[in-house]
PDB file of N, CA and C in Angstrom:
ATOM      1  N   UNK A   1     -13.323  -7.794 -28.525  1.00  0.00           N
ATOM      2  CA  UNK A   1     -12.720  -6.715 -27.736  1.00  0.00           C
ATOM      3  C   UNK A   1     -11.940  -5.767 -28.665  1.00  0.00           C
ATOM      4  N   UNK A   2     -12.162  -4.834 -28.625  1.00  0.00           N
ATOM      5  CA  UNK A   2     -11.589  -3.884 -29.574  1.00  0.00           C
ATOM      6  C   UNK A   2     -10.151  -3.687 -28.882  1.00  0.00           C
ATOM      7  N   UNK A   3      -9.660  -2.980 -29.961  1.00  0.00           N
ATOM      8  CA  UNK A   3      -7.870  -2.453 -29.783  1.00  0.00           C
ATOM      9  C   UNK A   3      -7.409  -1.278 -29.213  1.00  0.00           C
ATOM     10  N   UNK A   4      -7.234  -1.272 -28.104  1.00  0.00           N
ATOM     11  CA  UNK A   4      -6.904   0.036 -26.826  1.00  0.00           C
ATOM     12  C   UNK A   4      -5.940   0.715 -27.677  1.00  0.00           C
ATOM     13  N   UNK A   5      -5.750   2.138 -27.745  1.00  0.00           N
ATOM     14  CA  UNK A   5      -4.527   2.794 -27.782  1.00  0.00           C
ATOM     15  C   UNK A   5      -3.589   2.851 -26.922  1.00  0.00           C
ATOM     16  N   UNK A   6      -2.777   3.083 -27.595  1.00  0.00           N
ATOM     17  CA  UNK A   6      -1.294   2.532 -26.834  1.00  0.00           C
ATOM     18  C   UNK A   6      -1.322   3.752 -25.305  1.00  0.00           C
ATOM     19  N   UNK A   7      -1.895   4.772 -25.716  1.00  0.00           N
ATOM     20  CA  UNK A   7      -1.620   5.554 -24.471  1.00  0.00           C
ATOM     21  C   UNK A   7      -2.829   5.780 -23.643  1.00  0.00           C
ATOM     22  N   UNK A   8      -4.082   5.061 -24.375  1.00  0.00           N
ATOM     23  CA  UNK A   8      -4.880   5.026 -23.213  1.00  0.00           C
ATOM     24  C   UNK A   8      -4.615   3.535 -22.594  1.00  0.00           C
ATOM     25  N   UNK A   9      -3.574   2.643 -23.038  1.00  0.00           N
ATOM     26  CA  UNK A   9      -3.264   1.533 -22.022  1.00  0.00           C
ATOM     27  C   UNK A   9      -2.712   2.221 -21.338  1.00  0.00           C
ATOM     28  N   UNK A  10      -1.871   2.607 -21.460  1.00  0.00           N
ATOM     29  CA  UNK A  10      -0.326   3.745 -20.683  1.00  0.00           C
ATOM     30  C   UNK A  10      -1.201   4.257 -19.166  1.00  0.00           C
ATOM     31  N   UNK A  11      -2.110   4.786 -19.597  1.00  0.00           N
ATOM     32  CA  UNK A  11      -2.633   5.303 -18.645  1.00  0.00           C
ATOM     33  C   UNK A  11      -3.854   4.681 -17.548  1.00  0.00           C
ATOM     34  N   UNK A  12      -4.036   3.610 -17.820  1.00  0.00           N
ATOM     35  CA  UNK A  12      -4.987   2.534 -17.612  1.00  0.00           C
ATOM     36  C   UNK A  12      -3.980   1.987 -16.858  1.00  0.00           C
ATOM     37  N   UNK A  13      -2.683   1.210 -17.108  1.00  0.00           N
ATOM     38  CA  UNK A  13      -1.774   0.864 -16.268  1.00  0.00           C
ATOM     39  C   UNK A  13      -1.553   1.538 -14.861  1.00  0.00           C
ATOM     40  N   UNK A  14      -0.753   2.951 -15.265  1.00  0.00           N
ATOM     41  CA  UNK A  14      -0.304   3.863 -14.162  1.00  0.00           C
ATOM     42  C   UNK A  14      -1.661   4.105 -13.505  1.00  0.00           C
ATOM     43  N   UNK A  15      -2.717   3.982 -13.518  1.00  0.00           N
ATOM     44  CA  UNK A  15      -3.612   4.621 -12.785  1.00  0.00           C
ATOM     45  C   UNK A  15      -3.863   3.119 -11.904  1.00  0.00           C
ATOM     46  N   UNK A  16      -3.750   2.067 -12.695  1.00  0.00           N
ATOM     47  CA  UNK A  16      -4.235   0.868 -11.714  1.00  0.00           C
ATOM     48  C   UNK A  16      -2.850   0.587 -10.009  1.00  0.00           C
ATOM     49  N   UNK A  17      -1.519   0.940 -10.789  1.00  0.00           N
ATOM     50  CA  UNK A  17      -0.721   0.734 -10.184  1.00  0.00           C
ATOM     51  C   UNK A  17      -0.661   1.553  -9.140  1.00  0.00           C
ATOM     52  N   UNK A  18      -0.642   2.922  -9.421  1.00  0.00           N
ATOM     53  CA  UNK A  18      -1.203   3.853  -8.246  1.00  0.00           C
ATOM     54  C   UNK A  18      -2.027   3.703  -7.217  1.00  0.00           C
ATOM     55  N   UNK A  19      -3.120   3.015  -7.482  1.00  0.00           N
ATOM     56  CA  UNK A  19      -4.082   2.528  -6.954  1.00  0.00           C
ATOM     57  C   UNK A  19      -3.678   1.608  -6.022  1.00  0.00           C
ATOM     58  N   UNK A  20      -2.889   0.520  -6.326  1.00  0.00           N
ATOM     59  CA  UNK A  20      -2.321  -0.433  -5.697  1.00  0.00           C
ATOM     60  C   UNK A  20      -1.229  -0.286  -4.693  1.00  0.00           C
ATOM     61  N   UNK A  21      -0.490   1.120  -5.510  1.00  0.00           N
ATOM     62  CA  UNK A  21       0.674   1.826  -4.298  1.00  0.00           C
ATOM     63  C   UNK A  21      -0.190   2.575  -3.203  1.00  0.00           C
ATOM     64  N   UNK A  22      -0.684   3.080  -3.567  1.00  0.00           N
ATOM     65  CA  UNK A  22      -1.720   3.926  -2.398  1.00  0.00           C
ATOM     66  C   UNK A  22      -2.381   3.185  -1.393  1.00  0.00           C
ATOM     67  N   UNK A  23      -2.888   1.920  -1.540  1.00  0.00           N
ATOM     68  CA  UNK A  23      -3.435   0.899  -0.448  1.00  0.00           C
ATOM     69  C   UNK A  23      -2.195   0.381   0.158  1.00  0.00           C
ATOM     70  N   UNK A  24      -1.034   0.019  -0.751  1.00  0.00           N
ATOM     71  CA  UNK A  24      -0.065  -0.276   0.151  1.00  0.00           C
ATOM     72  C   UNK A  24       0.637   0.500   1.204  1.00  0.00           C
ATOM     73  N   UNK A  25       0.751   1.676   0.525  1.00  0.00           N
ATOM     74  CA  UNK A  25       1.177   2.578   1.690  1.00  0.00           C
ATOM     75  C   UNK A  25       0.344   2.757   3.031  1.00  0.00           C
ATOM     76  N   UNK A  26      -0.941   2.843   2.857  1.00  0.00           N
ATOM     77  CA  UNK A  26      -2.062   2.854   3.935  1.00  0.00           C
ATOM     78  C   UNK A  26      -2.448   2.342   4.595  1.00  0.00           C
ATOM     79  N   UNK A  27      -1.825   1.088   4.236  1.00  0.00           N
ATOM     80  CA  UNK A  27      -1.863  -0.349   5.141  1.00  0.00           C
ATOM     81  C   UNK A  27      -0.340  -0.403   5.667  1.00  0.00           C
ATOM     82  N   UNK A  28       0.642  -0.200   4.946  1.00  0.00           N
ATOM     83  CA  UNK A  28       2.109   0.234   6.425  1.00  0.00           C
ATOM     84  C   UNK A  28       1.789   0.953   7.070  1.00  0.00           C
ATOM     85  N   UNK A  29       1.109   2.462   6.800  1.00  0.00           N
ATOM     86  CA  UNK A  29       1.128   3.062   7.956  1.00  0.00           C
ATOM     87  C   UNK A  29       0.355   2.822   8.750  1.00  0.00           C
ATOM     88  N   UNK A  30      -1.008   2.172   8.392  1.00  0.00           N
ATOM     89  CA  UNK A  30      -1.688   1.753   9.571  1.00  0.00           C
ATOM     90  C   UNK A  30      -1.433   0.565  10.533  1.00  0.00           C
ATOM     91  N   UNK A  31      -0.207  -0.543   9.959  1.00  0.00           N
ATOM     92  CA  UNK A  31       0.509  -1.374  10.660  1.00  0.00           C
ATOM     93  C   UNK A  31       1.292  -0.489  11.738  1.00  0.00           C
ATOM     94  N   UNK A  32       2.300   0.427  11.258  1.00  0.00           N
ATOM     95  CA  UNK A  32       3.111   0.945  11.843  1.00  0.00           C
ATOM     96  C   UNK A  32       2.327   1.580  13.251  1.00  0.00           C
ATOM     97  N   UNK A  33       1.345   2.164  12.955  1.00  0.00           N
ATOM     98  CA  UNK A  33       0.822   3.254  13.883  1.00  0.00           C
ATOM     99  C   UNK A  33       0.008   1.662  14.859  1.00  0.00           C
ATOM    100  N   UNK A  34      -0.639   0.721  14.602  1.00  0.00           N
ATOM    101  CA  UNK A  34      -0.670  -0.285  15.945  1.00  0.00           C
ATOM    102  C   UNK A  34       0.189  -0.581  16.371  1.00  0.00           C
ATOM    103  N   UNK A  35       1.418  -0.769  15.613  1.00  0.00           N
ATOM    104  CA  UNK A  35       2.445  -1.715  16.277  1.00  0.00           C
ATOM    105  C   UNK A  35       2.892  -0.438  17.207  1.00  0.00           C
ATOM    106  N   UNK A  36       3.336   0.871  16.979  1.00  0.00           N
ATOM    107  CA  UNK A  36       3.559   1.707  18.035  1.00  0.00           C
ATOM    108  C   UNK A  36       2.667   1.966  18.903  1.00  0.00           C
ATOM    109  N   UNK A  37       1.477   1.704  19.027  1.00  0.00           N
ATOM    110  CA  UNK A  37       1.002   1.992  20.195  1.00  0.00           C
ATOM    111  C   UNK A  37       0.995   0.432  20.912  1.00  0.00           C
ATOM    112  N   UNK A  38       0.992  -0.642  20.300  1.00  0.00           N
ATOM    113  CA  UNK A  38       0.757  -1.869  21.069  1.00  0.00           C
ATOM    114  C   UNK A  38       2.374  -1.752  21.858  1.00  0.00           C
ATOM    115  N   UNK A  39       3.769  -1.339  21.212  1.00  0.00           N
ATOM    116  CA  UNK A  39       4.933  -1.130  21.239  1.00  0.00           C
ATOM    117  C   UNK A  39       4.945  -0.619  22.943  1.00  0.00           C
ATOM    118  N   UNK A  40       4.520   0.597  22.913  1.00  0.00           N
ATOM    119  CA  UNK A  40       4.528   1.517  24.331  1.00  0.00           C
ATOM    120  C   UNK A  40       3.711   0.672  25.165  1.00  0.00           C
ATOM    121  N   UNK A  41       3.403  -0.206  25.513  1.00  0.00           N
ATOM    122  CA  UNK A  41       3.228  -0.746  26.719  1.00  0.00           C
ATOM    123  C   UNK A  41       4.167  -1.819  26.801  1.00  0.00           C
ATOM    124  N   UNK A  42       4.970  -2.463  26.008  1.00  0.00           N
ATOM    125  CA  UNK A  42       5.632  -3.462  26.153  1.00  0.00           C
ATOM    126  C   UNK A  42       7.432  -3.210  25.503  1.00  0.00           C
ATOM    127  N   UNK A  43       8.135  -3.352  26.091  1.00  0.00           N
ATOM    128  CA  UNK A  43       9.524  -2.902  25.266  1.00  0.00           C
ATOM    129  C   UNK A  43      10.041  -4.068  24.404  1.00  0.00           C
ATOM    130  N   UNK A  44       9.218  -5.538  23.990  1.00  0.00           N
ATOM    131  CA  UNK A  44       9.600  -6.124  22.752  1.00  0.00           C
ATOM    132  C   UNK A  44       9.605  -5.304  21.772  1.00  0.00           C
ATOM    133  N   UNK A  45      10.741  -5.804  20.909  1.00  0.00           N
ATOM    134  CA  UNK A  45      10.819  -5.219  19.667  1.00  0.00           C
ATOM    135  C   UNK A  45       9.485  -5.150  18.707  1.00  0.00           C
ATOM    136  N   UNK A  46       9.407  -4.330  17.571  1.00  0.00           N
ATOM    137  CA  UNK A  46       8.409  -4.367  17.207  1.00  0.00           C
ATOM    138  C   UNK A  46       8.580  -5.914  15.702  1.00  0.00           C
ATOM    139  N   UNK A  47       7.035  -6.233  15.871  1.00  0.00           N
ATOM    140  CA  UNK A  47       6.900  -7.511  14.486  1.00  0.00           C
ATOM    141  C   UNK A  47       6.191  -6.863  13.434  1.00  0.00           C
ATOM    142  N   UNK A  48       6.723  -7.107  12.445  1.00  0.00           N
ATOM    143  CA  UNK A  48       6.329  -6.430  11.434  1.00  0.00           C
ATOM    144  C   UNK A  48       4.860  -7.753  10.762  1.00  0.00           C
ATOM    145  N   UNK A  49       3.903  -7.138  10.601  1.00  0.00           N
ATOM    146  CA  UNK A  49       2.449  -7.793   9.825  1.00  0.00           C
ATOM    147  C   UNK A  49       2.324  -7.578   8.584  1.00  0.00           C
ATOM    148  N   UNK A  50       2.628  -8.631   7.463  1.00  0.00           N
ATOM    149  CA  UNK A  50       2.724  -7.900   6.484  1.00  0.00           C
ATOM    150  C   UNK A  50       1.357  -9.303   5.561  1.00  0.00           C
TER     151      UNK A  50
END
């Protein structure tokens, strides 16, 4: 395996992590947005699915 440069790791990192923030976010909001509609028919608090 050859020897990455230091800033194409740099950037190999941030791009994977991004990647990983971006599904996470997309998956709260798509929790959030069932739990509010399952929410409006019932006045239990909401459960968070994580």
């Amino acid at each position: 395996m050859p020897q990455m440069k230091p800033m194409m790791w740099m950037m190999m990192m941030t791009m994977t992590l991004s990647m990983i923030f971006m599904t996470m976010i997309m998956n709260f909001f798509t929790t959030i947005k069932i739990s509010y509609k399952s929410s409006k028919k019932s006045p239990t608090p909401m459960k968070w699915k994580w």
